[in-house]
PDB file of N, CA and C in Angstrom:
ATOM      1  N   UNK A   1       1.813 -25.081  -0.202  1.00  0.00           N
ATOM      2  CA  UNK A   1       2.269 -24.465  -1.428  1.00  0.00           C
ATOM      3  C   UNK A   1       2.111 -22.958  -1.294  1.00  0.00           C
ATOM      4  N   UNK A   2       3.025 -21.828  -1.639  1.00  0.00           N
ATOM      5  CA  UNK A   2       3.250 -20.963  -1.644  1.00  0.00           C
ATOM      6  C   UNK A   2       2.626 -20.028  -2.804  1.00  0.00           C
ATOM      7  N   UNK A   3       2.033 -19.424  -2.797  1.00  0.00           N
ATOM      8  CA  UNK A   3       1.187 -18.486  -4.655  1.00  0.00           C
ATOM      9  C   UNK A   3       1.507 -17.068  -4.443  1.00  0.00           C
ATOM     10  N   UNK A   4       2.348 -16.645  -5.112  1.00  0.00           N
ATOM     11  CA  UNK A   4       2.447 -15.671  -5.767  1.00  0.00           C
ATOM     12  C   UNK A   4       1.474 -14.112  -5.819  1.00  0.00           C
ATOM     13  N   UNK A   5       0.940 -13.537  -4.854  1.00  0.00           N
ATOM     14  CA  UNK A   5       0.195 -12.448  -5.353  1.00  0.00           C
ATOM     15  C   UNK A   5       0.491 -11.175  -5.668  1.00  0.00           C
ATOM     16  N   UNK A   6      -0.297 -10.098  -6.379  1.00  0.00           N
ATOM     17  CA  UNK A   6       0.441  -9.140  -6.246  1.00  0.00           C
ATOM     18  C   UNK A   6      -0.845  -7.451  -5.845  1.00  0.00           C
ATOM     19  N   UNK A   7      -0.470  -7.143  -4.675  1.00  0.00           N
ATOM     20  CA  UNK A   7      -1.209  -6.199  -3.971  1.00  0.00           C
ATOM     21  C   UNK A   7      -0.739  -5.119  -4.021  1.00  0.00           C
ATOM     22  N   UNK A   8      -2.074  -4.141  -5.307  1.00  0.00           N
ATOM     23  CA  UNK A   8      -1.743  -2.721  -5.597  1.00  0.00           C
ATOM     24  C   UNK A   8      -2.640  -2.202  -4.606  1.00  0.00           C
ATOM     25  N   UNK A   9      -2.311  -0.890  -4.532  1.00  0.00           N
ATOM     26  CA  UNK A   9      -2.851  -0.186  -2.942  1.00  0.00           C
ATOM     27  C   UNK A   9      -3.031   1.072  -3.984  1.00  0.00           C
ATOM     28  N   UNK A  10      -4.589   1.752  -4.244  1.00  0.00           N
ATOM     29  CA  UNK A  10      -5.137   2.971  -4.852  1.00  0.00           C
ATOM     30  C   UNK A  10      -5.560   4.074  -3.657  1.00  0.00           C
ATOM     31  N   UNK A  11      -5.376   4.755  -2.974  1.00  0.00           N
ATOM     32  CA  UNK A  11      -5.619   5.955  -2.204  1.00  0.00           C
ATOM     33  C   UNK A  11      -6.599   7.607  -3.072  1.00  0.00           C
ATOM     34  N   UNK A  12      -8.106   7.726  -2.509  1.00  0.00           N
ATOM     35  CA  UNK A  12      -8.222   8.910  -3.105  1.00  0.00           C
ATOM     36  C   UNK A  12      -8.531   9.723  -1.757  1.00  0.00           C
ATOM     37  N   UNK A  13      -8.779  11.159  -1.213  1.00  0.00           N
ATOM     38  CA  UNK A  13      -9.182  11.978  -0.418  1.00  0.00           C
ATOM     39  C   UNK A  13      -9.783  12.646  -0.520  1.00  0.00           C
ATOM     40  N   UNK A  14     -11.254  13.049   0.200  1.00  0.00           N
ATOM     41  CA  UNK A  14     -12.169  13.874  -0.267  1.00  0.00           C
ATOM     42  C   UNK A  14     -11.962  15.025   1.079  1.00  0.00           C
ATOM     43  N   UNK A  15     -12.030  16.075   0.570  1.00  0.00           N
ATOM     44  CA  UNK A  15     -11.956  17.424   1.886  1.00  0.00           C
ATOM     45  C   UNK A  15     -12.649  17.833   1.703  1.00  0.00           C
ATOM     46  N   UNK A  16     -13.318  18.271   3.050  1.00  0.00           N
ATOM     47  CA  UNK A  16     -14.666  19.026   3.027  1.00  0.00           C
ATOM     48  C   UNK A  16     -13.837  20.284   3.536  1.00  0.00           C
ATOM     49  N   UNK A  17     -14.953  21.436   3.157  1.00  0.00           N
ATOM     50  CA  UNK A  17     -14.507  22.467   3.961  1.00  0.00           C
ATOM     51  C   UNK A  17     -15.427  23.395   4.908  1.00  0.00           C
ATOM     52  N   UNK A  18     -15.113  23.358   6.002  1.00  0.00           N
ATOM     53  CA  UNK A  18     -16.539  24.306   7.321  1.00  0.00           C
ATOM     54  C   UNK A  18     -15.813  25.444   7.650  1.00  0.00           C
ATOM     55  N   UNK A  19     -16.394  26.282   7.749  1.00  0.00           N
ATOM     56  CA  UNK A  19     -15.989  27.729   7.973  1.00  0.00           C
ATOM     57  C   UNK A  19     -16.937  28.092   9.336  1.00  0.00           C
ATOM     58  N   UNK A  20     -16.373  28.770  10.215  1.00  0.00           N
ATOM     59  CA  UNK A  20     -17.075  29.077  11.753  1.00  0.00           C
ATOM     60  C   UNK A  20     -18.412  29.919  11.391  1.00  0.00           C
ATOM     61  N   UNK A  21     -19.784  29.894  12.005  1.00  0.00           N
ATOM     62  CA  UNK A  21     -20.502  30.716  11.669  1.00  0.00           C
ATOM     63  C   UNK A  21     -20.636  32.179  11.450  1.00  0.00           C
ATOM     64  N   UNK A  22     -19.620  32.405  12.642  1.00  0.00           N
ATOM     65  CA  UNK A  22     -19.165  33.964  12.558  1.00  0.00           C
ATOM     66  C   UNK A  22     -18.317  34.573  11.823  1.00  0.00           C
ATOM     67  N   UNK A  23     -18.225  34.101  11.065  1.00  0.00           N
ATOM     68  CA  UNK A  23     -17.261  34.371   9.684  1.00  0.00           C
ATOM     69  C   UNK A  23     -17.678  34.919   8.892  1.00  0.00           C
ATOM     70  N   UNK A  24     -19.090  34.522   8.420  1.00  0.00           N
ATOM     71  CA  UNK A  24     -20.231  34.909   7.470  1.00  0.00           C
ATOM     72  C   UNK A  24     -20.097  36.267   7.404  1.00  0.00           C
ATOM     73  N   UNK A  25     -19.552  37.134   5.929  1.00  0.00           N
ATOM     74  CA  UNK A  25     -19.516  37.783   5.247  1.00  0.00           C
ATOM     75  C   UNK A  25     -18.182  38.558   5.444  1.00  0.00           C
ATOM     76  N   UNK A  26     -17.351  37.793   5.897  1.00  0.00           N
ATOM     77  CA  UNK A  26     -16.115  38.343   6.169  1.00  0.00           C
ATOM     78  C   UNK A  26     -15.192  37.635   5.069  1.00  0.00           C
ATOM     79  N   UNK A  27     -13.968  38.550   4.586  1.00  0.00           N
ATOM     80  CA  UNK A  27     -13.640  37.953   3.590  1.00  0.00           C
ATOM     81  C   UNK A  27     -12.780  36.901   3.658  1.00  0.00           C
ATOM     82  N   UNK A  28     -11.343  37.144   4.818  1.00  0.00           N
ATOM     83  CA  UNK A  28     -11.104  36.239   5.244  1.00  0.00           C
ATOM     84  C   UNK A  28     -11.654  35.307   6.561  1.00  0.00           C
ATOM     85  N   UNK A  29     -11.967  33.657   6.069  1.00  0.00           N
ATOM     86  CA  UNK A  29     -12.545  32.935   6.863  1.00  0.00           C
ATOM     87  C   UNK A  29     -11.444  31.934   8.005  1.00  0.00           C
ATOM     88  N   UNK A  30     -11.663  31.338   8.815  1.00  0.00           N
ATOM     89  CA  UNK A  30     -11.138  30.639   9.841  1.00  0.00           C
ATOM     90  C   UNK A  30     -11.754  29.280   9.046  1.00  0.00           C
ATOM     91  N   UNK A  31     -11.060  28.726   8.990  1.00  0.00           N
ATOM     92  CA  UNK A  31     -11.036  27.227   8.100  1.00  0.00           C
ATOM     93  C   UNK A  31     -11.394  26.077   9.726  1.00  0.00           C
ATOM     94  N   UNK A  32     -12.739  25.213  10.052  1.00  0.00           N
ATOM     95  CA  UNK A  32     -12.416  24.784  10.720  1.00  0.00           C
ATOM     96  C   UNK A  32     -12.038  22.873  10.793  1.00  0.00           C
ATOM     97  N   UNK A  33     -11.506  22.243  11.308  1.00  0.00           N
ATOM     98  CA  UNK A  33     -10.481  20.946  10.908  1.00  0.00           C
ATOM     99  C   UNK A  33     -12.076  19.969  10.946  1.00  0.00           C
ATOM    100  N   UNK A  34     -12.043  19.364   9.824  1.00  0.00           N
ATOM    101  CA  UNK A  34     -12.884  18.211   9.997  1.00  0.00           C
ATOM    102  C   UNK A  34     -12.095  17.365   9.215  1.00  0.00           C
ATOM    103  N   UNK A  35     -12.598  16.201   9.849  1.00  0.00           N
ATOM    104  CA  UNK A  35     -12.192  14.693   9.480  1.00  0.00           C
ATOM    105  C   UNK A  35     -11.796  14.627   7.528  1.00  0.00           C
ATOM    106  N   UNK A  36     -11.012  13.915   7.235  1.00  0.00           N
ATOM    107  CA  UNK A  36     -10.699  13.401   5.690  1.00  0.00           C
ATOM    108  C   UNK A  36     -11.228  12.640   5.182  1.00  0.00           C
ATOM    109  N   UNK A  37     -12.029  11.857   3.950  1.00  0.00           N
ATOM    110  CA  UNK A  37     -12.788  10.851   3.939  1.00  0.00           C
ATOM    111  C   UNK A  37     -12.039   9.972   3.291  1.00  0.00           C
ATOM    112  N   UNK A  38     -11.078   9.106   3.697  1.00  0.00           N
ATOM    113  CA  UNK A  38      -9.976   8.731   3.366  1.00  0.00           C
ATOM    114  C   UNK A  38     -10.633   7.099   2.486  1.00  0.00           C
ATOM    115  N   UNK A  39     -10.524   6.914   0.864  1.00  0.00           N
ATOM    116  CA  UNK A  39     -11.157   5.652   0.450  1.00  0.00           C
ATOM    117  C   UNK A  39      -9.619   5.040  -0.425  1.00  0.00           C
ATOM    118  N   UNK A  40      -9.514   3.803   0.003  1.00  0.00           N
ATOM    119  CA  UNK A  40      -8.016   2.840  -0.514  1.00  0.00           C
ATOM    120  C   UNK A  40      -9.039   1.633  -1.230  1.00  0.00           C
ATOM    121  N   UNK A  41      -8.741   1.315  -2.322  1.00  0.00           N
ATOM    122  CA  UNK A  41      -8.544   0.550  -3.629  1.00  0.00           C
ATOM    123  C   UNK A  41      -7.768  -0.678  -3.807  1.00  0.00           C
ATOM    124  N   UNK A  42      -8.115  -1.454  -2.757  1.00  0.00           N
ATOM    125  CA  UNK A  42      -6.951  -2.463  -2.920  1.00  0.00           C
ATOM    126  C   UNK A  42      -7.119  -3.811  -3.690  1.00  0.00           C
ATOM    127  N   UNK A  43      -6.170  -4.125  -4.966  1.00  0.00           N
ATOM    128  CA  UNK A  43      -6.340  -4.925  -5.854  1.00  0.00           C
ATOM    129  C   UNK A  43      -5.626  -6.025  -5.630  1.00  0.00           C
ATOM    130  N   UNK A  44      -5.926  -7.019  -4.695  1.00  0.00           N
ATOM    131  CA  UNK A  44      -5.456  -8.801  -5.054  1.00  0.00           C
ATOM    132  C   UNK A  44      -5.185  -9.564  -6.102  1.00  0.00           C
ATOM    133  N   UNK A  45      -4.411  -9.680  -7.112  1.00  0.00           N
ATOM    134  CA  UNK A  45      -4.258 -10.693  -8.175  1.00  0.00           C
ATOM    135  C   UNK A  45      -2.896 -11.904  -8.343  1.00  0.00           C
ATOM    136  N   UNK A  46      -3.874 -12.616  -8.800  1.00  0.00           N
ATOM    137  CA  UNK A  46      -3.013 -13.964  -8.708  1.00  0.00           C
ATOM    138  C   UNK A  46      -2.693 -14.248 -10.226  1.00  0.00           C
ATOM    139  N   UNK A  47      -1.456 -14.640 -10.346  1.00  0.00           N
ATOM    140  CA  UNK A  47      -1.355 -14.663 -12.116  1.00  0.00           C
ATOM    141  C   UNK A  47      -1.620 -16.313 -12.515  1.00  0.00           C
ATOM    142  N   UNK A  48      -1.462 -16.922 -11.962  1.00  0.00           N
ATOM    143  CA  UNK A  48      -1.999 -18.658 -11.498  1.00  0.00           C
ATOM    144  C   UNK A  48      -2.822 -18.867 -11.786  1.00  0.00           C
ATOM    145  N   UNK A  49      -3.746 -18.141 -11.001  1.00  0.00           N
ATOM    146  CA  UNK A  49      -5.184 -18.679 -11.098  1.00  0.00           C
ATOM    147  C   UNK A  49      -6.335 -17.483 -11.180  1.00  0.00           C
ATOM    148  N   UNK A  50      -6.605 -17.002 -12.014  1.00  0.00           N
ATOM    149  CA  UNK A  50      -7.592 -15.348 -12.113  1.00  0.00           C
ATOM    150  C   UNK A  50      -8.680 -15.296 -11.699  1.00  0.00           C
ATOM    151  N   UNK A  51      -8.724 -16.787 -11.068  1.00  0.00           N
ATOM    152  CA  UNK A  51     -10.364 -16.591 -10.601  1.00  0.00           C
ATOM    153  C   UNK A  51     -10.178 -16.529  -9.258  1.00  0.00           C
ATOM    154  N   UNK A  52      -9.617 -16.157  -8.520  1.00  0.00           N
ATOM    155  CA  UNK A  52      -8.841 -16.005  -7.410  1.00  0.00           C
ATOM    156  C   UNK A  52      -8.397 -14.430  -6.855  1.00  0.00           C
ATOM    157  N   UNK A  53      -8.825 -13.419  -8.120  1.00  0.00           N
ATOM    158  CA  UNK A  53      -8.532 -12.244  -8.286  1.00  0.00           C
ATOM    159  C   UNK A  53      -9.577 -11.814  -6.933  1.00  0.00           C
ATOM    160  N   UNK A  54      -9.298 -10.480  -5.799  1.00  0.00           N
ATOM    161  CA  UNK A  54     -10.370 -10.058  -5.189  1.00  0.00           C
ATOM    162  C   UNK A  54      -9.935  -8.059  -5.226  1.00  0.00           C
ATOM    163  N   UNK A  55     -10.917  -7.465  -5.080  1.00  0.00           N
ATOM    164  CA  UNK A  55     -10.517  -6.162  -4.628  1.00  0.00           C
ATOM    165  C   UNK A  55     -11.716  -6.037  -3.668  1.00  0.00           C
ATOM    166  N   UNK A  56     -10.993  -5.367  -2.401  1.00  0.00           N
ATOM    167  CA  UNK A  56     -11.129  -4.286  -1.394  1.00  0.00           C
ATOM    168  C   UNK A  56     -11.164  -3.316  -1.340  1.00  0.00           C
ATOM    169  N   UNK A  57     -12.305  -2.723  -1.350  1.00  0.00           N
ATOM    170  CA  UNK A  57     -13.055  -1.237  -0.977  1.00  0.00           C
ATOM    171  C   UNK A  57     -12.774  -1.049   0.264  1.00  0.00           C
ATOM    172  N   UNK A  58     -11.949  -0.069   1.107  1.00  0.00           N
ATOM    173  CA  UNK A  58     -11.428   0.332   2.399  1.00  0.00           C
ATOM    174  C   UNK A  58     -11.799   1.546   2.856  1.00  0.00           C
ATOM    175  N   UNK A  59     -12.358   2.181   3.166  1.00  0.00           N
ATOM    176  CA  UNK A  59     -13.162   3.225   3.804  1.00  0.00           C
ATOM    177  C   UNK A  59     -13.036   4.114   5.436  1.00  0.00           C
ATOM    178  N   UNK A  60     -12.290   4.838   5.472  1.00  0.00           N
ATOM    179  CA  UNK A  60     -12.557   5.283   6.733  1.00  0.00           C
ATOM    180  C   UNK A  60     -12.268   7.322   7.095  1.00  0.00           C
ATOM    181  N   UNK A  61     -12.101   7.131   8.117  1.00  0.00           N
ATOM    182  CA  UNK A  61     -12.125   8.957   8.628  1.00  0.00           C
ATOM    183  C   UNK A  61     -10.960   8.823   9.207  1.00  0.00           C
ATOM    184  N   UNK A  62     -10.006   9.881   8.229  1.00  0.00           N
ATOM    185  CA  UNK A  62      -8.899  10.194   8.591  1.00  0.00           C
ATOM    186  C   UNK A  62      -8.693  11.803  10.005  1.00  0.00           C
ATOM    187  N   UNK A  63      -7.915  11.424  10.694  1.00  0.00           N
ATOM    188  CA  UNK A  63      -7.752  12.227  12.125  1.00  0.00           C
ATOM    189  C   UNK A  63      -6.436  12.584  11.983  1.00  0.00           C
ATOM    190  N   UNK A  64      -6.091  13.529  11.765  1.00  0.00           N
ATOM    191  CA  UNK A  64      -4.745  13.835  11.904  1.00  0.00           C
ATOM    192  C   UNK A  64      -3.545  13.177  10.490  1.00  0.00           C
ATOM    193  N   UNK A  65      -2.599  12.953  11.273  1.00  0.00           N
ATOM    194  CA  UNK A  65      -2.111  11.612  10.719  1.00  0.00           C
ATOM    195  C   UNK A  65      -1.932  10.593  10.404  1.00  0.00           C
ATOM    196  N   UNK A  66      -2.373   9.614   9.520  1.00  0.00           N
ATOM    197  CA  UNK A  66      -2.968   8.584   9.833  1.00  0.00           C
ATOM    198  C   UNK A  66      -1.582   7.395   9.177  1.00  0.00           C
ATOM    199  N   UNK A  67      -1.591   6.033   9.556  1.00  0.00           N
ATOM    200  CA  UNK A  67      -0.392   5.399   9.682  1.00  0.00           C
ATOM    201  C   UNK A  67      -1.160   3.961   8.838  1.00  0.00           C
ATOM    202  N   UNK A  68      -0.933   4.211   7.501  1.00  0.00           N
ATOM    203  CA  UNK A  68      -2.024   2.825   6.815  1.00  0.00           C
ATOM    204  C   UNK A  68      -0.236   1.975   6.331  1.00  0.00           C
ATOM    205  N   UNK A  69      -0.291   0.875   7.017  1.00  0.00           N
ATOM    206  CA  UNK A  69       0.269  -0.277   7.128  1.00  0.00           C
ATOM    207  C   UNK A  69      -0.213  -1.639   6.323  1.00  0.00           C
ATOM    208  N   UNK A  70       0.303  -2.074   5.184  1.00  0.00           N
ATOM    209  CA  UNK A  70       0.005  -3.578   4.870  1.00  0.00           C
ATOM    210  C   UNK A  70       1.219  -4.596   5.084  1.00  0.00           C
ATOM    211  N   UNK A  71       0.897  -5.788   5.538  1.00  0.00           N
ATOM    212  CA  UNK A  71       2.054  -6.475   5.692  1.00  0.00           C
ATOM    213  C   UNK A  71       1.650  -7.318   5.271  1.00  0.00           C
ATOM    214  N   UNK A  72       1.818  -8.934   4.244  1.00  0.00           N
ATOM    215  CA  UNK A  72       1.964  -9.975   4.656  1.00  0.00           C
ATOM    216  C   UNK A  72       2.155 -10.687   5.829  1.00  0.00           C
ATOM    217  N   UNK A  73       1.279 -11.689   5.694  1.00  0.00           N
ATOM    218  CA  UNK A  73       1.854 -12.812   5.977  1.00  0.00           C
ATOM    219  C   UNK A  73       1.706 -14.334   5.910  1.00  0.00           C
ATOM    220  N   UNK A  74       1.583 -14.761   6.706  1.00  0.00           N
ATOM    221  CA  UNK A  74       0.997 -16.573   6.035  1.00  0.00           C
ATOM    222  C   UNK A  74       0.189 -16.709   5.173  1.00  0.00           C
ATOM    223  N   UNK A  75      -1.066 -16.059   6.223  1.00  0.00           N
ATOM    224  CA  UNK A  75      -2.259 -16.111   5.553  1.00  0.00           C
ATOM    225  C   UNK A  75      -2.291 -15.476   4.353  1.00  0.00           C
ATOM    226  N   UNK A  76      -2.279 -14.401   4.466  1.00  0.00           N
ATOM    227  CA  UNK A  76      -2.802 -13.389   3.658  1.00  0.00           C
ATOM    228  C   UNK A  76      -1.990 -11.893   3.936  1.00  0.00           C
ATOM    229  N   UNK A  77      -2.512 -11.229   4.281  1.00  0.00           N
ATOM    230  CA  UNK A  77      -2.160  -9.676   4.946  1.00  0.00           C
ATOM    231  C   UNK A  77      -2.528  -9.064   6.013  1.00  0.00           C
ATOM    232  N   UNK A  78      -2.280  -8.437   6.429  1.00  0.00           N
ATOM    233  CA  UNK A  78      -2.879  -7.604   7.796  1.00  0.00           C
ATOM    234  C   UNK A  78      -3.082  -5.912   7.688  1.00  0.00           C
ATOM    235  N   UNK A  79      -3.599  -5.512   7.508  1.00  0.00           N
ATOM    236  CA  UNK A  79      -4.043  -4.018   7.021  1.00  0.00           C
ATOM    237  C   UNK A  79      -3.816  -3.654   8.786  1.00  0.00           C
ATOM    238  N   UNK A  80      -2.910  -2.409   8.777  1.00  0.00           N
ATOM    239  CA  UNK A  80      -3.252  -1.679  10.110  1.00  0.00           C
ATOM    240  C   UNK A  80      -3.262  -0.282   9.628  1.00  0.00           C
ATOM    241  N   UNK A  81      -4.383   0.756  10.405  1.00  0.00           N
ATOM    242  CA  UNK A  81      -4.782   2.163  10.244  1.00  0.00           C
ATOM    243  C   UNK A  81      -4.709   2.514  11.324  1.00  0.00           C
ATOM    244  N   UNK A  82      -3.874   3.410  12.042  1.00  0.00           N
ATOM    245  CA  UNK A  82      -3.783   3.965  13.444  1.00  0.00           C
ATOM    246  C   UNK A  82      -3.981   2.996  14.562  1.00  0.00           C
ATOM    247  N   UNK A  83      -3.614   1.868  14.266  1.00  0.00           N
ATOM    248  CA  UNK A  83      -3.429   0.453  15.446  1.00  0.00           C
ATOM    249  C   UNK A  83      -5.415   0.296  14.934  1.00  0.00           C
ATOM    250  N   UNK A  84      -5.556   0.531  14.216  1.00  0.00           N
ATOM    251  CA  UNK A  84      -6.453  -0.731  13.648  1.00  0.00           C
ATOM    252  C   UNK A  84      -6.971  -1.466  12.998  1.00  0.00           C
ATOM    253  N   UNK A  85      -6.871  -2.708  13.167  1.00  0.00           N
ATOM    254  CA  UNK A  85      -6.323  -4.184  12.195  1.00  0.00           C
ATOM    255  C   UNK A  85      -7.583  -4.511  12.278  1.00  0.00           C
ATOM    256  N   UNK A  86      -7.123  -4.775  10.224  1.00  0.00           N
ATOM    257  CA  UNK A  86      -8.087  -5.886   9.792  1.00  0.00           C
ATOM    258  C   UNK A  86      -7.213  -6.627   8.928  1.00  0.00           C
ATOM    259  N   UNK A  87      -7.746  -7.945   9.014  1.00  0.00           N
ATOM    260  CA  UNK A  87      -6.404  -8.915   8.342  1.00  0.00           C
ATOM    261  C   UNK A  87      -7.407  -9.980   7.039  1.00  0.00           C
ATOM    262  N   UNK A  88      -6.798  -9.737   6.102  1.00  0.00           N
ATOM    263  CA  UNK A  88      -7.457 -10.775   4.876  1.00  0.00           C
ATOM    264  C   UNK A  88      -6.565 -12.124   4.965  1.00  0.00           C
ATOM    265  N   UNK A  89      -7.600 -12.924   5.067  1.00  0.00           N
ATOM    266  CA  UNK A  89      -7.143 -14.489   4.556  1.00  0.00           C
ATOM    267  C   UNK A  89      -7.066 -15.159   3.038  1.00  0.00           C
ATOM    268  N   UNK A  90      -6.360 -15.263   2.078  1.00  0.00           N
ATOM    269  CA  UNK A  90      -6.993 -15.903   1.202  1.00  0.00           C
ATOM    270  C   UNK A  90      -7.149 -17.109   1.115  1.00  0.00           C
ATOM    271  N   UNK A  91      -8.564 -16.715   0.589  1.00  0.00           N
ATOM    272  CA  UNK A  91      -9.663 -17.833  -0.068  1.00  0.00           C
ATOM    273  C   UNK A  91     -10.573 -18.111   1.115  1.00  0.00           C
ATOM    274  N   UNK A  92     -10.666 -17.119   2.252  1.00  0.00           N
ATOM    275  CA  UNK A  92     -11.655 -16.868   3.086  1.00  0.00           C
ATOM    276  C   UNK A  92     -12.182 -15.749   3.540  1.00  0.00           C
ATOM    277  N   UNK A  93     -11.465 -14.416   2.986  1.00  0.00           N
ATOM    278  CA  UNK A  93     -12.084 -13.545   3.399  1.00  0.00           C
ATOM    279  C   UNK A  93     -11.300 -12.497   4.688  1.00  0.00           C
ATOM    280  N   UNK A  94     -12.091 -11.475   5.020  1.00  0.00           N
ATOM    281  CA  UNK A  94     -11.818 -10.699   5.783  1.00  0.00           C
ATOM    282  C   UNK A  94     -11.945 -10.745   7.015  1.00  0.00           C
ATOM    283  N   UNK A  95     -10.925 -10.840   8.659  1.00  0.00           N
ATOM    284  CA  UNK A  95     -11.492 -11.251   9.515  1.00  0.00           C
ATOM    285  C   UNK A  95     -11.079  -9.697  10.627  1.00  0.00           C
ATOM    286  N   UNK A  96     -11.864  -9.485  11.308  1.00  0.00           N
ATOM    287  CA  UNK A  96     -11.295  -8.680  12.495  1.00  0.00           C
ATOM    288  C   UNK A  96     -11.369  -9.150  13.873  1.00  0.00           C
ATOM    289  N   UNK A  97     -10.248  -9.060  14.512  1.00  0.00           N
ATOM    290  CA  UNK A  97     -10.290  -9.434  15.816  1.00  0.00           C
ATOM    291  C   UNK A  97     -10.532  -8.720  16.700  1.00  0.00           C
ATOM    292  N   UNK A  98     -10.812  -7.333  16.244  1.00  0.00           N
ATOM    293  CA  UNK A  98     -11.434  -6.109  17.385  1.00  0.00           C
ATOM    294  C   UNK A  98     -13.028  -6.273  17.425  1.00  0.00           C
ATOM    295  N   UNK A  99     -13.770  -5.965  17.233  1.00  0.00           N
ATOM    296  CA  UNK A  99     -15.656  -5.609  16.669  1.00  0.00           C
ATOM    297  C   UNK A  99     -15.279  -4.665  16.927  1.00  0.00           C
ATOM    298  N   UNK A 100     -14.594  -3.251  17.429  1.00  0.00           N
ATOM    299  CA  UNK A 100     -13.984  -1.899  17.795  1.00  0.00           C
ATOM    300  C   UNK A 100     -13.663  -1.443  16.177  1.00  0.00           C
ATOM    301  N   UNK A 101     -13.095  -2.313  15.759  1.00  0.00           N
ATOM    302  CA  UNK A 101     -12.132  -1.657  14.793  1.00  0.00           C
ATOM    303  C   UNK A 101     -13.295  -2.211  12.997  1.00  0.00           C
ATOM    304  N   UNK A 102     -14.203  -2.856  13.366  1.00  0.00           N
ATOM    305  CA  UNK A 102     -14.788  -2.936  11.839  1.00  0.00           C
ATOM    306  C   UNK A 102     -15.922  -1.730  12.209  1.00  0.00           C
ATOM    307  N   UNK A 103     -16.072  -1.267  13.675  1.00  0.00           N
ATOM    308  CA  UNK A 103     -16.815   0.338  12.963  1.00  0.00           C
ATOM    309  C   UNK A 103     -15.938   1.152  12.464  1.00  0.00           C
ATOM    310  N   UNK A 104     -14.448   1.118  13.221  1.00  0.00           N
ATOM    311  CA  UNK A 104     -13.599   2.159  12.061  1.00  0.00           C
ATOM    312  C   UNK A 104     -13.930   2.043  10.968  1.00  0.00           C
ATOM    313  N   UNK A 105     -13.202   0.950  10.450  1.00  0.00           N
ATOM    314  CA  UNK A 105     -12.795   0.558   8.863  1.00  0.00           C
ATOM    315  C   UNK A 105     -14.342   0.060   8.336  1.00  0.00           C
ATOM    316  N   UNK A 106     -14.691   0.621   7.130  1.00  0.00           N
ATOM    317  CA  UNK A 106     -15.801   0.197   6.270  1.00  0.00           C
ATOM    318  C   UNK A 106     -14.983  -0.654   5.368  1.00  0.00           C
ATOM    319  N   UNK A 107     -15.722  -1.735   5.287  1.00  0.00           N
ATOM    320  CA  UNK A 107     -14.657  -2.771   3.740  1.00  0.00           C
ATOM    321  C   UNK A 107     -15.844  -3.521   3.212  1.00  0.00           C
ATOM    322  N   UNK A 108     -15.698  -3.349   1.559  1.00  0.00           N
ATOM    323  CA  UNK A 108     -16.361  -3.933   0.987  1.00  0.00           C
ATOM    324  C   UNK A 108     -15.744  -4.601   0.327  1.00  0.00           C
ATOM    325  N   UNK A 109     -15.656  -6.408  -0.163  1.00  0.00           N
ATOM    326  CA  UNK A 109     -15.387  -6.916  -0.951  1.00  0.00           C
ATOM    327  C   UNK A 109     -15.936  -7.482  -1.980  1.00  0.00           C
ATOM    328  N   UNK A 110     -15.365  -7.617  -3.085  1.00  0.00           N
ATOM    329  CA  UNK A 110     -15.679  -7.840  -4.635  1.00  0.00           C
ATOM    330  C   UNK A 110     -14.330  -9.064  -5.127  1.00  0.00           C
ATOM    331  N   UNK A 111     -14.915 -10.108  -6.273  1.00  0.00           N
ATOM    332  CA  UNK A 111     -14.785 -10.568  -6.899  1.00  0.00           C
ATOM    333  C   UNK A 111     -14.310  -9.865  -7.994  1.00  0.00           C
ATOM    334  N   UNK A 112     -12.927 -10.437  -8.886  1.00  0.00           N
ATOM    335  CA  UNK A 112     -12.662  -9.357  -9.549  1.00  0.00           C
ATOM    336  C   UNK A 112     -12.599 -10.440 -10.877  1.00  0.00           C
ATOM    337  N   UNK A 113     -13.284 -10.175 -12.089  1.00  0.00           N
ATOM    338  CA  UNK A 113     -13.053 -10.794 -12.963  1.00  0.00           C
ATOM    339  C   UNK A 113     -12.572 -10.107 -14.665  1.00  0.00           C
ATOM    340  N   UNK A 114     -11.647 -11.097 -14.850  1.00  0.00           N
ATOM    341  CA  UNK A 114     -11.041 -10.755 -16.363  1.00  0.00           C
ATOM    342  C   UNK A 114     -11.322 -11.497 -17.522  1.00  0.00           C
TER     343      UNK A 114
END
């Protein structure tokens, strides 16, 4: 049997900013590139069945450009971030097939209730 979900995707960005030491007291500074603290919000809901609802806390360090991919599919979905996958099953959870790629990605999951 086939169910219906519907997966909202929330994105916020935190920027830090480092300035070179030798800059210090100069007015214009040299900005130097550090990482993005890139956190996605992702909301699972089923209109069927609400106890079935989950959200994903997604967490990682953005480099450049970064390429955040969700796809369906059988299972569930497959999250890819710069070629690295983590794929949700529902009604089992989060699986990775790298151990490489769950130090990338931080994910916390929650039960979502209405």
């Amino acid at each position: 049997v086939k169910m219906p979900y519907c997966v909202k995707v929330q994105e916020s960005r935190n920027y830090n900013a480092k300035f070179d030491i030798a800059d210090i007291g100069k007015i214009d500074k040299d900005r130097i590139g550090t990482p993005v603290k890139v956190s996605k919000l992702i909301t699972v809901t089923n209109n069927s069945n609400p106890r079935d609802n989950r959200i994903i806390a997604l967490k990682y360090d953005k480099q450049g450009a970064d390429t955040f991919k969700l796809v369906s599919n059988e299972k569930g979905f497959t999250i890819n971030v710069d070629n690295r996958i983590m794929e949700y099953i529902m009604g089992k959870g989060i699986y990775f097939a790298n151990i490489a790629d769950r130090d990338f990605l931080m994910v916390d999951e929650f039960d979502s209730i209405e």
